[in-house]
Protein backbone atom coordinates (compact mmCIF):
# COMPACT_ATOMS: atom_id res chain seq x y z
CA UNK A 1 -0.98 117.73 6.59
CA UNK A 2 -4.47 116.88 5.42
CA UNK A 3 -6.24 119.66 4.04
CA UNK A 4 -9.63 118.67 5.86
CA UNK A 5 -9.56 119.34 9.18
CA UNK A 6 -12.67 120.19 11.87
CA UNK A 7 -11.03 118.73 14.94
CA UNK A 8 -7.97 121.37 15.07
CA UNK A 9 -7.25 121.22 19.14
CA UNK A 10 -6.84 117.89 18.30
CA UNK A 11 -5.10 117.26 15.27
CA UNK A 12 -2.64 120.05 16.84
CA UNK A 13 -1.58 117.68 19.55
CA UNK A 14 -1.86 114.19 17.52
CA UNK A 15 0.26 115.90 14.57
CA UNK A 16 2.63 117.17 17.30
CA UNK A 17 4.46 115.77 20.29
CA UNK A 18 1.62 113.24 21.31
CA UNK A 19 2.08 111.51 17.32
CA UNK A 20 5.88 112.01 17.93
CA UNK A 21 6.12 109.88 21.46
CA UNK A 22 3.46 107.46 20.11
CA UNK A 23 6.08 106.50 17.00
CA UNK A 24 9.23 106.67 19.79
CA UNK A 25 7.41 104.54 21.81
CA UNK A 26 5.09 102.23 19.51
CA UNK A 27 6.66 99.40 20.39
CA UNK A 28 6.04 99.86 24.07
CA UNK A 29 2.27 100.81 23.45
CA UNK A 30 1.55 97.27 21.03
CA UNK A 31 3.36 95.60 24.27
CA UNK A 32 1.23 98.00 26.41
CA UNK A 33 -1.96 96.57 24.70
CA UNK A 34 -0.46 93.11 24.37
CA UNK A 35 -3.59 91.86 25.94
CA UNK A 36 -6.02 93.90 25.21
CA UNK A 37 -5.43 93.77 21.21
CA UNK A 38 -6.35 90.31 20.66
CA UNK A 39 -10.39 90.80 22.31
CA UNK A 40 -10.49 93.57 19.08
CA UNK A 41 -10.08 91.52 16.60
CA UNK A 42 -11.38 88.64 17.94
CA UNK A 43 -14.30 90.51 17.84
CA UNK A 44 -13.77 92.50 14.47
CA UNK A 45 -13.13 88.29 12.98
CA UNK A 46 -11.82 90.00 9.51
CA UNK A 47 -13.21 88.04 6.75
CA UNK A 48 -10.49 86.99 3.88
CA UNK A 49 -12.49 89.63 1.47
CA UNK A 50 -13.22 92.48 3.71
CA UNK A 51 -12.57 95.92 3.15
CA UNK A 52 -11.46 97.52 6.49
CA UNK A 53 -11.06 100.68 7.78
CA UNK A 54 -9.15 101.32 10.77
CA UNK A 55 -9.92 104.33 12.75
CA UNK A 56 -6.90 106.19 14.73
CA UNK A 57 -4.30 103.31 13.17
CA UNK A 58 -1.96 104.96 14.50
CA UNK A 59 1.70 102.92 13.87
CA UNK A 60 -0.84 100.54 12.16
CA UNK A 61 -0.11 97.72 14.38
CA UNK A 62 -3.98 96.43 13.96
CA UNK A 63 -4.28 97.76 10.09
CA UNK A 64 -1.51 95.32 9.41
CA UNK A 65 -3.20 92.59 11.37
CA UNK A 66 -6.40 93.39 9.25
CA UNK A 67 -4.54 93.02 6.17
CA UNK A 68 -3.22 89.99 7.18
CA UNK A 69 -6.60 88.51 7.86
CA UNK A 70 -7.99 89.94 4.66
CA UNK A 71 -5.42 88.34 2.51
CA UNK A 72 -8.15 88.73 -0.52
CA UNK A 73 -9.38 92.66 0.65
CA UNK A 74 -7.78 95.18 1.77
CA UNK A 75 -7.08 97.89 4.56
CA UNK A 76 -6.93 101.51 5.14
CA UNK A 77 -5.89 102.91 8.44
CA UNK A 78 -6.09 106.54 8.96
CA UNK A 79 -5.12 108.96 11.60
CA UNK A 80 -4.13 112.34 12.42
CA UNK A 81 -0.64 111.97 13.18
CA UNK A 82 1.58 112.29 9.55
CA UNK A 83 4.81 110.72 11.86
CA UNK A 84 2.38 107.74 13.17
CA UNK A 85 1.29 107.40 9.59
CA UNK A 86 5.02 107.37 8.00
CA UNK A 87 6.13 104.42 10.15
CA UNK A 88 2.77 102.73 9.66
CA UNK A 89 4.22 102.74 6.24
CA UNK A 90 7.64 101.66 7.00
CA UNK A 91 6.66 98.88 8.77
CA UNK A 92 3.99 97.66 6.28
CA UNK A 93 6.68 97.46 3.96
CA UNK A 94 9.44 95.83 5.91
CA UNK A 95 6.75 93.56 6.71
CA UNK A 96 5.80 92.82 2.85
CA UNK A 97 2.31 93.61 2.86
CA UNK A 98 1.07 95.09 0.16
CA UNK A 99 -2.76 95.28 0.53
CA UNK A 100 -2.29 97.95 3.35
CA UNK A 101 -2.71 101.84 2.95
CA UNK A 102 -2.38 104.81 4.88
CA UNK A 103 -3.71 108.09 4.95
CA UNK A 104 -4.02 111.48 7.23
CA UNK A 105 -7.52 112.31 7.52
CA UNK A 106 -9.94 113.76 10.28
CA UNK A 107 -12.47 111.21 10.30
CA UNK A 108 -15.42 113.98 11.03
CA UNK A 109 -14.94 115.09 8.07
CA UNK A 110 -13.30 112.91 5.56
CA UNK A 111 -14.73 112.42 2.04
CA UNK A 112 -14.32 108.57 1.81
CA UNK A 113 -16.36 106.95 -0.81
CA UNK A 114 -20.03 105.87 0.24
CA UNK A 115 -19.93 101.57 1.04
CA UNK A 116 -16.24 101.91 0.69
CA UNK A 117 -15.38 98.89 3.42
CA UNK A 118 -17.09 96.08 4.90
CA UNK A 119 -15.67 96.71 8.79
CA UNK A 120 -14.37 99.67 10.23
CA UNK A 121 -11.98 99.10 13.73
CA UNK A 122 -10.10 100.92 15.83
CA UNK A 123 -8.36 100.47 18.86
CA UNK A 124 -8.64 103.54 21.54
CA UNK A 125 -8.61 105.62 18.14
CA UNK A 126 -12.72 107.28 18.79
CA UNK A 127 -12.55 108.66 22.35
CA UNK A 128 -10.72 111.66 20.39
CA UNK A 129 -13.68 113.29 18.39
CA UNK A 130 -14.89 117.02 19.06
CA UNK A 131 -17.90 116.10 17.20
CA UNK A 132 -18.88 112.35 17.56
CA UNK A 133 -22.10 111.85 16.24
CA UNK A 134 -20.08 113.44 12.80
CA UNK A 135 -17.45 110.92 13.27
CA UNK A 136 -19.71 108.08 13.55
CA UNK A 137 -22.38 109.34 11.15
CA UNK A 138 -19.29 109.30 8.47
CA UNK A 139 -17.69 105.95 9.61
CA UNK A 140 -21.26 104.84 9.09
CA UNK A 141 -21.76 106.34 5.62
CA UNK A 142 -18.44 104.65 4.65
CA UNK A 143 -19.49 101.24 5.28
CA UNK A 144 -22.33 99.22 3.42
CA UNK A 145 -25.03 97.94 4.71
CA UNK A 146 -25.03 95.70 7.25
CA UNK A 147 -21.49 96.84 7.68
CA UNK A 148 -20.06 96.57 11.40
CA UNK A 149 -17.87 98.92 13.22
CA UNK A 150 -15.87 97.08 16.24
CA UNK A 151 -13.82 98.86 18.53
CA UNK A 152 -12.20 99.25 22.24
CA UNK A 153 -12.38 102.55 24.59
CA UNK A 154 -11.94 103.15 28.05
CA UNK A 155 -13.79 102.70 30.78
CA UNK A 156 -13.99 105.30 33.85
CA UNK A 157 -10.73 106.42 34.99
CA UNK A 158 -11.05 104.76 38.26
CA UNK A 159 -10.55 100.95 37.55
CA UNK A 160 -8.22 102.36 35.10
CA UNK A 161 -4.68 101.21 37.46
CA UNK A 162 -2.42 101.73 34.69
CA UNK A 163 -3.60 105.73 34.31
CA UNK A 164 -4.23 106.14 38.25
CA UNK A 165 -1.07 104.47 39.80
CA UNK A 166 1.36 107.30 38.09
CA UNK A 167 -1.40 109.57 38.68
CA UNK A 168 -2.02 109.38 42.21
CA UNK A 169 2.04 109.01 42.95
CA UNK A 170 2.53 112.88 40.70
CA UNK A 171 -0.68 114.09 42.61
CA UNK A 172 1.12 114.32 45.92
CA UNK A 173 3.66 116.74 44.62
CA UNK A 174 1.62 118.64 41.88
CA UNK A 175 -1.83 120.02 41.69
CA UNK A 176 -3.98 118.37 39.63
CA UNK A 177 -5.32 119.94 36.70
CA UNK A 178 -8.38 121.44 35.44
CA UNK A 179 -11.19 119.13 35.03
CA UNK A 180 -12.63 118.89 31.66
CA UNK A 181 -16.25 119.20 30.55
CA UNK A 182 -18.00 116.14 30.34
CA UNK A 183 -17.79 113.96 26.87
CA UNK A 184 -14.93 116.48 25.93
CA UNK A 185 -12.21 114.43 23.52
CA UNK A 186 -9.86 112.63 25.52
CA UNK A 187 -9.01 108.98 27.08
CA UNK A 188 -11.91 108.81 29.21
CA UNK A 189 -15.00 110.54 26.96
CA UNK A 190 -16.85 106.96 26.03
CA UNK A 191 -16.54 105.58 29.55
CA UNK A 192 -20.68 105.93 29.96
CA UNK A 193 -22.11 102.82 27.72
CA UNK A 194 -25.33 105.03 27.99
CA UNK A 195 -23.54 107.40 26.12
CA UNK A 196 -21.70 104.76 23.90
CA UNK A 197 -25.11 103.45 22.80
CA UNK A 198 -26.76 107.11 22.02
CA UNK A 199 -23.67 108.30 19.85
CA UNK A 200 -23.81 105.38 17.77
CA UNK A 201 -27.55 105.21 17.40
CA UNK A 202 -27.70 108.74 16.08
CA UNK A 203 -24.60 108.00 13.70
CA UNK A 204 -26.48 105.30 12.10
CA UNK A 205 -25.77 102.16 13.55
CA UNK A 206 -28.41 99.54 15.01
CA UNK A 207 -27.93 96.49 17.08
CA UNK A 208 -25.31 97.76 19.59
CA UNK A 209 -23.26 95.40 22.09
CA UNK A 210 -21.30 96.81 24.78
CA UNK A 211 -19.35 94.03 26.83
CA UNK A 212 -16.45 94.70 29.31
CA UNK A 213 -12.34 93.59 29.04
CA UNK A 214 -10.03 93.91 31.99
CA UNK A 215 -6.98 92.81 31.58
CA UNK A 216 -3.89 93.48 32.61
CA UNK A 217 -1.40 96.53 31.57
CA UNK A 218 2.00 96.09 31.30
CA UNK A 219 3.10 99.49 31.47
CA UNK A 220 7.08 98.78 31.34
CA UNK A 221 9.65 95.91 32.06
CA UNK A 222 10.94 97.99 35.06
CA UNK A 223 10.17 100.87 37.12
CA UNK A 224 13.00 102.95 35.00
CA UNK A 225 11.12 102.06 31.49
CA UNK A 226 7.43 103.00 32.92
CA UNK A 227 8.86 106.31 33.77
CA UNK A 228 10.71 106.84 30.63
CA UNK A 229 7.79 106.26 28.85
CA UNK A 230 5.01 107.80 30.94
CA UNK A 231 6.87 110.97 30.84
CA UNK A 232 5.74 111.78 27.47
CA UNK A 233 2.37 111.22 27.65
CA UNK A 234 -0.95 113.24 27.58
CA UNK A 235 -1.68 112.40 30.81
CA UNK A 236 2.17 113.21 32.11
CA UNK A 237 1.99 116.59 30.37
CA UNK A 238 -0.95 117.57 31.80
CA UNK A 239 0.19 117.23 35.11
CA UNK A 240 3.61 118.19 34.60
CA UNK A 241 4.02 120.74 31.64
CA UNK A 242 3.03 123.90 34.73
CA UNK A 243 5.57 122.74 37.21
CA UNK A 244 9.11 123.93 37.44
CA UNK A 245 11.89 121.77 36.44
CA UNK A 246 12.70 121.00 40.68
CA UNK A 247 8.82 120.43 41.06
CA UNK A 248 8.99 117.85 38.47
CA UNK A 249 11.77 116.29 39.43
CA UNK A 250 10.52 115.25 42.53
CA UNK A 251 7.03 114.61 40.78
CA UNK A 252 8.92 112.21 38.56
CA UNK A 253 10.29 110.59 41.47
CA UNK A 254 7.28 110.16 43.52
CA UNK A 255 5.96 108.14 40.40
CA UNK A 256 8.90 106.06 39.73
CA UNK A 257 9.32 105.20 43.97
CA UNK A 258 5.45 103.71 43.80
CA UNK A 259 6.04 102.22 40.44
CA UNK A 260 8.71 100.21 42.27
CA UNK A 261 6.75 98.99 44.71
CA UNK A 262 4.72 97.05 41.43
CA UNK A 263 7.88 95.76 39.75
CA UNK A 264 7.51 91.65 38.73
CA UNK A 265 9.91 89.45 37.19
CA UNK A 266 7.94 89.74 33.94
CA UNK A 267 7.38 93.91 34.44
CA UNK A 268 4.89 96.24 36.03
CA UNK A 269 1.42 94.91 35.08
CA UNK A 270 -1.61 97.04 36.48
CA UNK A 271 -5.24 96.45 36.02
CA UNK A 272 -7.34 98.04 33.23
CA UNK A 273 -10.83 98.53 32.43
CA UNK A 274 -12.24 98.78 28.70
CA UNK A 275 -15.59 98.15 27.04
CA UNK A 276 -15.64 95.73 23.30
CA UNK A 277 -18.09 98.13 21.39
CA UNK A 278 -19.89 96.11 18.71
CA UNK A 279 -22.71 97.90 15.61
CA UNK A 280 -23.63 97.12 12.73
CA UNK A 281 -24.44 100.21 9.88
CA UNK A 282 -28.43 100.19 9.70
């Protein structure tokens, strides 16, 4: 465990069973984002020198891709989850690439060296911060000048198909939970670009773009593989982790019976909604 932690509620659950279903399922989440990946680092356009940080790497699917692109530079991906991290590194080396590192580290607080990279990334890794204008001011402070920070979060929950399809189906056998405060860490907390914008501009960065991605989800070849998977998620346990074992049961059922109904030949694809954040370190 890192020694340097401010975001604890946090790091609790990404060093616990949310890390630990992210690594049995990382496969299923790169397919998950099959179509989402590709606008990131489109946008992030690694140069062949650049140093890159990658921000919530998790299995380092996009730190690898980074270090692929930077075949002269390098890449560091860091998260909170020491499982996530461990296969990161597994994979980097069945994969033979060498210029790839990874290390546990709450980005609020991190001590990484001042002008350390060239382009920080992340994919869905900065909705997560208890403190984001310390995250950002830091990310900011790690990059030179002129450096530029590309990522992807999620818009509102509403467009959001892939989260409110499951949702909606557990709703009509389970209360749902407790609303949380508004900007509080989670999926949804960067859905305002309003709020995007302000965040970034007080942690340093000018020239902010904001542009919007909706593509399609697949969430699971079948109806039985959605479930499997969406089971052990954040948003699952939330809903689920009060019930009873019968009350779940038929929760579980209610999901997989409408997840049915959106079974293809090539899987269950649902719609998403995401915003391409774009700044540049003033």
């Amino acid at each position: 465990m890192t020694h340097n932690i401010a975001n604890s509620q946090q790091a609790e659950a990404w060093d616990g069973h949310q890390g630990d279903h992210w690594v049995n399922y990382a496969d299923h989440y790169d397919a998950l984002m099959q179509r989402v990946t590709p606008h990131l680092m489109h946008g992030a356009a690694v140069g062949i020198t650049d140093r890159v940080l990658d921000v919530g790497c998790g299995s380092g699917s996009t730190t690898r891709s980074a270090a692929r692109a930077a075949r002269s530079g390098s890449a560091l991906g860091v998260d909170l989850s020491a499982a996530m991290l461990r296969d990161a590194e597994q994979r980097a080396r069945t994969e033979g690439i060498d210029n790839v590192r990874f290390e546990q580290a709450d980005v609020q607080v991190h001590a990484f060296a001042p002008a350390e990279f060239d382009l920080a990334i992340s994919r869905f890794g900065v909705m997560f911060f208890e403190d984001p204008v310390a995250a950002f001011t830091n990310i900011a402070s790690s990059l030179r000048t002129g450096g530029r920070f590309v990522f992807v979060c999620w818009q509102e929950r509403d467009p959001n198909d892939w989260v409110t399809v499951p949702v909606g189906a557990a709703l009509t056998v389970v209360p749902p939970p407790d609303r949380a405060p508004e900007g509080a860490p989670g999926p949804f907390s960067l859905a305002k670009p309003g709020r995007i914008r302000q965040l970034l501009t007080d942690g340093g960065f000018v020239d902010v773009g904001i542009s919007q991605l909706a593509e399609r989800i697949l969430l699971g070849p079948n109806a039985d593989a959605a479930v499997d998977f969406w089971q052990g998620t954040g948003t699952a346990r939330g809903l689920l982790d009060g019930a009873d074992a019968e009350t779940e049961r038929r929760a579980v059922d209610a999901v997989r019976d409408t997840l049915r109904l959106h079974e293809a030949p090539d899987g269950i694809w649902l719609d998403s909604a995401a915003w391409l954040v774009t700044a540049v370190r003033a």
